[in-house]
PDB file of N, CA and C in Angstrom:
ATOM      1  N   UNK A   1      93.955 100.431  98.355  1.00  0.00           N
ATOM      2  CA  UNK A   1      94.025  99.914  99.712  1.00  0.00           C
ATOM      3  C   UNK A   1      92.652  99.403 100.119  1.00  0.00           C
ATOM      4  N   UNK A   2      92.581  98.097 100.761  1.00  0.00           N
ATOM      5  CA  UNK A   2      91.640  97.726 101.656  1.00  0.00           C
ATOM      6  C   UNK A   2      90.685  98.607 102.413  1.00  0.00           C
ATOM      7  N   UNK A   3      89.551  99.028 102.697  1.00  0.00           N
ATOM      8  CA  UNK A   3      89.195  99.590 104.030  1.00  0.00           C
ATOM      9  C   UNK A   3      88.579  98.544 104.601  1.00  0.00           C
ATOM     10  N   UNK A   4      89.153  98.486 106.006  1.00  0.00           N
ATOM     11  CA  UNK A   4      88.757  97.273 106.967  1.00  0.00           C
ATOM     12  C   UNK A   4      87.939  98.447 108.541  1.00  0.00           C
ATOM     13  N   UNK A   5      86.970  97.645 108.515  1.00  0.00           N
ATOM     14  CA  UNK A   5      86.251  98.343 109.914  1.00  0.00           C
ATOM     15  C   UNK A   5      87.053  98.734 110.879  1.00  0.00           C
ATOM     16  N   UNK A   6      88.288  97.896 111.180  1.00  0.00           N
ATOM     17  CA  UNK A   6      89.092  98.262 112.404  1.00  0.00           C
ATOM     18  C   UNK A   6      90.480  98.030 111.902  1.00  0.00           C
ATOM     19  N   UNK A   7      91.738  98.749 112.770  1.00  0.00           N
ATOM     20  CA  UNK A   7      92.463  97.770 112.149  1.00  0.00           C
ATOM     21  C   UNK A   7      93.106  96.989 112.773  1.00  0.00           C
ATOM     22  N   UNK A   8      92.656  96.031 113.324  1.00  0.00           N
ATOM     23  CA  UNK A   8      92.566  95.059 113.693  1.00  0.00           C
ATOM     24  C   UNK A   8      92.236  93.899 113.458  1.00  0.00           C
ATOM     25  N   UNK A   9      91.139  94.274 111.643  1.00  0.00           N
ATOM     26  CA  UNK A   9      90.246  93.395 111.198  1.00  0.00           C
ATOM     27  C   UNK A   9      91.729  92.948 109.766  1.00  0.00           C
ATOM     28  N   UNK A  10      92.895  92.537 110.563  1.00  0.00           N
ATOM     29  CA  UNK A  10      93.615  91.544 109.457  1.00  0.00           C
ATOM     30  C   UNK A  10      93.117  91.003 109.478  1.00  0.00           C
ATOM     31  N   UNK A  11      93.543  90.142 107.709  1.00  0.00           N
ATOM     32  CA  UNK A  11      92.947  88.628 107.730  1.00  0.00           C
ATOM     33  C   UNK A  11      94.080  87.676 107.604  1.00  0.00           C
ATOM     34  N   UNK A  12      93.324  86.507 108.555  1.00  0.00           N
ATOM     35  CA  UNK A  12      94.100  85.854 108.500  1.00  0.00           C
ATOM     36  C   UNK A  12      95.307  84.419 107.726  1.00  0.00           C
ATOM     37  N   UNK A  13      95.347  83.790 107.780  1.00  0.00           N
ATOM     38  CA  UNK A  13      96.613  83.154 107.379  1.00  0.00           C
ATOM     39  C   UNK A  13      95.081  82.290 106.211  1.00  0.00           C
ATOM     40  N   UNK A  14      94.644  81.461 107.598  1.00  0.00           N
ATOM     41  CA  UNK A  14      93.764  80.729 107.181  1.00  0.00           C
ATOM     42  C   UNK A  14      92.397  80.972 106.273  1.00  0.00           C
ATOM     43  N   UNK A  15      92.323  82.273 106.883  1.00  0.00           N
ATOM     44  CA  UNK A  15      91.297  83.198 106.580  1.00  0.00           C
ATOM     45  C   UNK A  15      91.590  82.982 104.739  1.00  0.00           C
ATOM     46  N   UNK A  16      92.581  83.916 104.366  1.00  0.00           N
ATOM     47  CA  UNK A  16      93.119  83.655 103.012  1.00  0.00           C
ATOM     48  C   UNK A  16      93.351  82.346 102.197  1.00  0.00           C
ATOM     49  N   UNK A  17      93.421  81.136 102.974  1.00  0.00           N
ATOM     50  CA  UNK A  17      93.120  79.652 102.292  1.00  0.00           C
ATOM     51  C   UNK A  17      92.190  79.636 101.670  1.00  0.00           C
ATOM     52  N   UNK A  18      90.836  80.134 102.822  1.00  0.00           N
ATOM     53  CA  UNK A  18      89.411  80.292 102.462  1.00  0.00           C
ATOM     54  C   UNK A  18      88.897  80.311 101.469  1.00  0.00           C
ATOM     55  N   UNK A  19      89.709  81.933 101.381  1.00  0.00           N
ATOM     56  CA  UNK A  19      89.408  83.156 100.357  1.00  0.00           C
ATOM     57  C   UNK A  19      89.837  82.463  99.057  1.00  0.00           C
ATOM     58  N   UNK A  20      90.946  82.006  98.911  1.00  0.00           N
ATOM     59  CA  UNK A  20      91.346  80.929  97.667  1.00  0.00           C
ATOM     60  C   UNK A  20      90.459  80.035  97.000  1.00  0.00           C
ATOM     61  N   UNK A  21      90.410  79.582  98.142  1.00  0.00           N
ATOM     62  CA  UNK A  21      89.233  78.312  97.734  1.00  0.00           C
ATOM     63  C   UNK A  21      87.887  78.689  97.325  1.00  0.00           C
ATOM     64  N   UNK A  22      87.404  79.363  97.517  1.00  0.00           N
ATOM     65  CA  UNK A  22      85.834  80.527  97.406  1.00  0.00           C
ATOM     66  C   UNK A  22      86.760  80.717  96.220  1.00  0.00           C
ATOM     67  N   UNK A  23      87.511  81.783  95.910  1.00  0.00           N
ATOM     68  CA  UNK A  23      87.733  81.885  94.319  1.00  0.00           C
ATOM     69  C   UNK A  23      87.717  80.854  93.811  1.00  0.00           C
ATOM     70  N   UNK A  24      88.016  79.725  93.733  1.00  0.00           N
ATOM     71  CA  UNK A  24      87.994  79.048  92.645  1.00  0.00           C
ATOM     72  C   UNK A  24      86.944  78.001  92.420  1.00  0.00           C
ATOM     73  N   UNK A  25      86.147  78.568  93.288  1.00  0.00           N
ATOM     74  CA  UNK A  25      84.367  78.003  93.083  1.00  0.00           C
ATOM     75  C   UNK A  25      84.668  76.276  93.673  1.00  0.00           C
ATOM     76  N   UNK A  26      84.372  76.416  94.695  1.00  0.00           N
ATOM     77  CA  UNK A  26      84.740  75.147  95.797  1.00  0.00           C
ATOM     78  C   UNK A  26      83.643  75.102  96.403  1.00  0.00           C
ATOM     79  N   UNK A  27      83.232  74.510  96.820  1.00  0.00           N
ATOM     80  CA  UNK A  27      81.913  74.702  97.948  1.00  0.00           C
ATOM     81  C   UNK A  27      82.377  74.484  99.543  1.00  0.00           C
ATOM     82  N   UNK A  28      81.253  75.251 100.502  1.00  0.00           N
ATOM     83  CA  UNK A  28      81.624  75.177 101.619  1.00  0.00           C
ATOM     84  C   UNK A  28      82.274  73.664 102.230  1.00  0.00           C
ATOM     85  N   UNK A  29      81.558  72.174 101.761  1.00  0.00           N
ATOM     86  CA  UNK A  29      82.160  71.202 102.082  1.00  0.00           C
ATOM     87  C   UNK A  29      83.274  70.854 101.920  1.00  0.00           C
ATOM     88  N   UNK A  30      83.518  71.256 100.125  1.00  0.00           N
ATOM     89  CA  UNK A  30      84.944  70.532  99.868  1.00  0.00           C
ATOM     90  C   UNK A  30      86.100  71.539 100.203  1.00  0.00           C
ATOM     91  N   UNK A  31      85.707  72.687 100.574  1.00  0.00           N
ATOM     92  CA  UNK A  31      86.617  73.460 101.379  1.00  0.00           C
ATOM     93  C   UNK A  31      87.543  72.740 102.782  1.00  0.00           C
ATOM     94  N   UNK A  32      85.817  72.271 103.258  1.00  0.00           N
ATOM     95  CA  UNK A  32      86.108  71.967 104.799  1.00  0.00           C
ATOM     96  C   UNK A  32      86.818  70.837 104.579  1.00  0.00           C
ATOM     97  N   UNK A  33      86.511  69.952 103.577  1.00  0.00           N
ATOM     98  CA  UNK A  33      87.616  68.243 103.091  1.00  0.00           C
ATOM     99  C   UNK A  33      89.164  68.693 102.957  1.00  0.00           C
ATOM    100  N   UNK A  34      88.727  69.990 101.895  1.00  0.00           N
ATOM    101  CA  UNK A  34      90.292  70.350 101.373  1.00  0.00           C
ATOM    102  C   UNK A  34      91.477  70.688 103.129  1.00  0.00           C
ATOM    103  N   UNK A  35      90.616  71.033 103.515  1.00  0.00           N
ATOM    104  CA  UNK A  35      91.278  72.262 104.728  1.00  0.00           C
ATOM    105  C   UNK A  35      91.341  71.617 106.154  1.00  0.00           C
ATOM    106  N   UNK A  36      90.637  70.200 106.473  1.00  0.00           N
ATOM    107  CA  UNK A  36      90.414  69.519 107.452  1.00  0.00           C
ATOM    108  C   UNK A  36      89.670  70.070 108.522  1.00  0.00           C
ATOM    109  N   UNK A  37      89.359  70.858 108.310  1.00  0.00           N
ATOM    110  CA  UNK A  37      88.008  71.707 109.191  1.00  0.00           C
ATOM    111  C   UNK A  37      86.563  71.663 109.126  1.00  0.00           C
ATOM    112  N   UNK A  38      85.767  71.940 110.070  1.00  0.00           N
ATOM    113  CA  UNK A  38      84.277  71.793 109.769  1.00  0.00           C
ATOM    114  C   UNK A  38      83.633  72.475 108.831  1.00  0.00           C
ATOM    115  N   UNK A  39      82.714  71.936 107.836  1.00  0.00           N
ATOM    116  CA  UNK A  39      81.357  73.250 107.206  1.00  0.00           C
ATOM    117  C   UNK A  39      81.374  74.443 108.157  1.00  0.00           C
ATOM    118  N   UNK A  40      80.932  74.170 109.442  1.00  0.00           N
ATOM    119  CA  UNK A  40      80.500  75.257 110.106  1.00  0.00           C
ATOM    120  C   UNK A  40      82.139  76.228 109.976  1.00  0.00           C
ATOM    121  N   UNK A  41      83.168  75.620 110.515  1.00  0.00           N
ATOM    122  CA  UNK A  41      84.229  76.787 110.499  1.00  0.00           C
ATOM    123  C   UNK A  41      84.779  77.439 109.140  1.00  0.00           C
ATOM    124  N   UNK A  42      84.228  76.396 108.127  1.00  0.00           N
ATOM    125  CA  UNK A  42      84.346  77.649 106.611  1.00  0.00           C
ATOM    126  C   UNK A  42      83.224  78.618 106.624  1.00  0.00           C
ATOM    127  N   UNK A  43      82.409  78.657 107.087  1.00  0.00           N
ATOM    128  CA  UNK A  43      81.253  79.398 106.793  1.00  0.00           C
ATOM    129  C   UNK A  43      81.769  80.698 108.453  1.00  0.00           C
ATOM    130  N   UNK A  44      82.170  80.175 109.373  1.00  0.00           N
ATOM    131  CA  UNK A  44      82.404  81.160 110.217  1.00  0.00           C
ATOM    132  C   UNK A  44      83.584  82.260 109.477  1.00  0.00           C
ATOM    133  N   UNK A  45      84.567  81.299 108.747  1.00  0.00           N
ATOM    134  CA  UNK A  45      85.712  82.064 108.002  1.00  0.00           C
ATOM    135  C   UNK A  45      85.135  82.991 106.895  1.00  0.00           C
ATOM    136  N   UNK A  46      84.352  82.461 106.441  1.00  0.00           N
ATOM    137  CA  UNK A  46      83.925  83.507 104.859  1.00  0.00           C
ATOM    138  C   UNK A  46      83.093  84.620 105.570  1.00  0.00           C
ATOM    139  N   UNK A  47      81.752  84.501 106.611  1.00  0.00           N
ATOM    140  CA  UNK A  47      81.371  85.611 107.286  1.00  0.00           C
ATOM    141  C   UNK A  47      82.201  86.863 108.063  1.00  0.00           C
ATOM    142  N   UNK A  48      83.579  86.051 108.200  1.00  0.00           N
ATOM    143  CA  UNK A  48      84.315  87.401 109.188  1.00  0.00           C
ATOM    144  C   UNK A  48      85.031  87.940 107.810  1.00  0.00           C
ATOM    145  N   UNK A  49      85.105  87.319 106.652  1.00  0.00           N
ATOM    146  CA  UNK A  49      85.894  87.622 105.872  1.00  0.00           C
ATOM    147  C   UNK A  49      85.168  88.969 105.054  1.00  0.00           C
ATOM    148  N   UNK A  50      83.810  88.123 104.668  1.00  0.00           N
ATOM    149  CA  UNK A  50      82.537  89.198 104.553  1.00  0.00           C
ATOM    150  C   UNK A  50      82.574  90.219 104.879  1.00  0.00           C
ATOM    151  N   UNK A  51      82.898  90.740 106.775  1.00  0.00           N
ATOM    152  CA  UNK A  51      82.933  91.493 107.609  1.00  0.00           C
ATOM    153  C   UNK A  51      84.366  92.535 107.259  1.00  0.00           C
ATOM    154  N   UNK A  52      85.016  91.984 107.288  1.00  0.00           N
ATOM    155  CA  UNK A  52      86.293  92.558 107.151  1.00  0.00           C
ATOM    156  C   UNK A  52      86.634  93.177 106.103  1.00  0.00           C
ATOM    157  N   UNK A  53      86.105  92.695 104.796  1.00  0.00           N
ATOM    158  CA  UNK A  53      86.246  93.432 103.872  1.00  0.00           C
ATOM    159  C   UNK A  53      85.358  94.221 103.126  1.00  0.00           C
ATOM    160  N   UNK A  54      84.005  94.078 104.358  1.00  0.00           N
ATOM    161  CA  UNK A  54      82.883  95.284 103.654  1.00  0.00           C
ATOM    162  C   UNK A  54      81.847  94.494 102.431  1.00  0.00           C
ATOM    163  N   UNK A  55      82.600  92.973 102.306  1.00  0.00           N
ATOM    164  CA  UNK A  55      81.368  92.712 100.726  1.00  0.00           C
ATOM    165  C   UNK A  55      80.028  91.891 101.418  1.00  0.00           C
ATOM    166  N   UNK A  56      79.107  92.484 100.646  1.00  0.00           N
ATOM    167  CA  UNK A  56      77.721  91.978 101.107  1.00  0.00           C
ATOM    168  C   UNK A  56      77.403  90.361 100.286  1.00  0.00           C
ATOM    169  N   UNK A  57      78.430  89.699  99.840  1.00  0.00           N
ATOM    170  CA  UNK A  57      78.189  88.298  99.641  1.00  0.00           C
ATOM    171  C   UNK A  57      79.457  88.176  99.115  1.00  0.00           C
ATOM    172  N   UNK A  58      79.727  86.674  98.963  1.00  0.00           N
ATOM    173  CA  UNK A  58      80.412  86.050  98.482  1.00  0.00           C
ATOM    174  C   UNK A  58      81.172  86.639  96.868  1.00  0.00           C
ATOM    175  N   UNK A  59      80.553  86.796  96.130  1.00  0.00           N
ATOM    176  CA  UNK A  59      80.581  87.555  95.203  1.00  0.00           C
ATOM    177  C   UNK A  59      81.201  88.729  94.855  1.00  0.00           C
ATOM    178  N   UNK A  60      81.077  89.724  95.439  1.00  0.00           N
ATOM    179  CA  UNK A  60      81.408  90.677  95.983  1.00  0.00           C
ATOM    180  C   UNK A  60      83.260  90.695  97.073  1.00  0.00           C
ATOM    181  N   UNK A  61      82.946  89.783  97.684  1.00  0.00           N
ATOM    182  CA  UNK A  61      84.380  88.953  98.763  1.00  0.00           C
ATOM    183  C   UNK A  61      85.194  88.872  97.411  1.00  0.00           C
ATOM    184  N   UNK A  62      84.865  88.179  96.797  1.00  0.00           N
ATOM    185  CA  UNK A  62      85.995  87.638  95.662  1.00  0.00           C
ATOM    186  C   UNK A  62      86.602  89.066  94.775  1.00  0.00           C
ATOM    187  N   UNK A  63      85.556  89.740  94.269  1.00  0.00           N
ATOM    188  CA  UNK A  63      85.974  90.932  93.629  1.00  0.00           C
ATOM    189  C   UNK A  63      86.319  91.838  94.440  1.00  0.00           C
ATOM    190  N   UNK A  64      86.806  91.903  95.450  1.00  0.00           N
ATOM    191  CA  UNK A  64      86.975  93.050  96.635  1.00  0.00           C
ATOM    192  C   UNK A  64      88.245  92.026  96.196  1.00  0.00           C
ATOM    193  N   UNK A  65      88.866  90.882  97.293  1.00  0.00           N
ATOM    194  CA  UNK A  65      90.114  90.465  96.736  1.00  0.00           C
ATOM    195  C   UNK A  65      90.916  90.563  95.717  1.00  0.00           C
ATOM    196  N   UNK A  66      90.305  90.135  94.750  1.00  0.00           N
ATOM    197  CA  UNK A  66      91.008  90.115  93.152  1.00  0.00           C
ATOM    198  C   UNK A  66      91.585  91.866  93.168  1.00  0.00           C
ATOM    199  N   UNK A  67      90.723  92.664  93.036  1.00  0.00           N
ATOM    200  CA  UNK A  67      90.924  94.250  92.653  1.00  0.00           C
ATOM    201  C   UNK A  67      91.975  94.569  93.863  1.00  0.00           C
ATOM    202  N   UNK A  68      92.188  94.022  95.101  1.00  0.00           N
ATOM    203  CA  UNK A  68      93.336  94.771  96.303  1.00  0.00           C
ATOM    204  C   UNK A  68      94.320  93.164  96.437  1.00  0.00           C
ATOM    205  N   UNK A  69      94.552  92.326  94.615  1.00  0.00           N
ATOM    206  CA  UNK A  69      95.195  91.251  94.818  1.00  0.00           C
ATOM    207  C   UNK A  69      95.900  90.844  96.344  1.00  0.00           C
ATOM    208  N   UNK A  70      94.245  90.273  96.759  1.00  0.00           N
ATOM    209  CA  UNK A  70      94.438  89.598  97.856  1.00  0.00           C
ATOM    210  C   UNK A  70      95.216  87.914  98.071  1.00  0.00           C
ATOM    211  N   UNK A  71      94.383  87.507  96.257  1.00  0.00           N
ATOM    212  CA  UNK A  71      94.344  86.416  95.807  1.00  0.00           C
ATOM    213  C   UNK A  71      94.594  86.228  94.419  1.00  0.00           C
TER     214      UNK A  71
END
């Protein structure tokens, strides 16, 4: 199981697009191309995602997912 700070800290729909895209080694831009959203709102998405699931980088985000097949 996940431990999330609150539980409240689901993630979301979009949140998990994100998270996809970060796995498969995308960069913050072509995220934001893929997803029609700004740089800035992928980077707001991967920080709460950060948050939510406790990993201290990107890196970490992905292997926290994979191991509680988030993704």
């Amino acid at each position: 199981m996940v431990k999330m700070k609150k539980k409240s800290d689901t993630i979301t729909n979009r949140e998990l697009e994100v998270l996809k895209l970060v796995a498969k080694g995308y960069t913050t831009k072509e995220i934001g191309s893929i997803l029609s959203i700004a740089s800035t709102t992928v980077k707001t998405h991967r920080n709460t995602l950060r948050s939510k699931l406790c990993a201290k980088n990107c890196i970490e985000l992905v292997y926290i997912a994979t191991k509680y097949n988030l993704i």
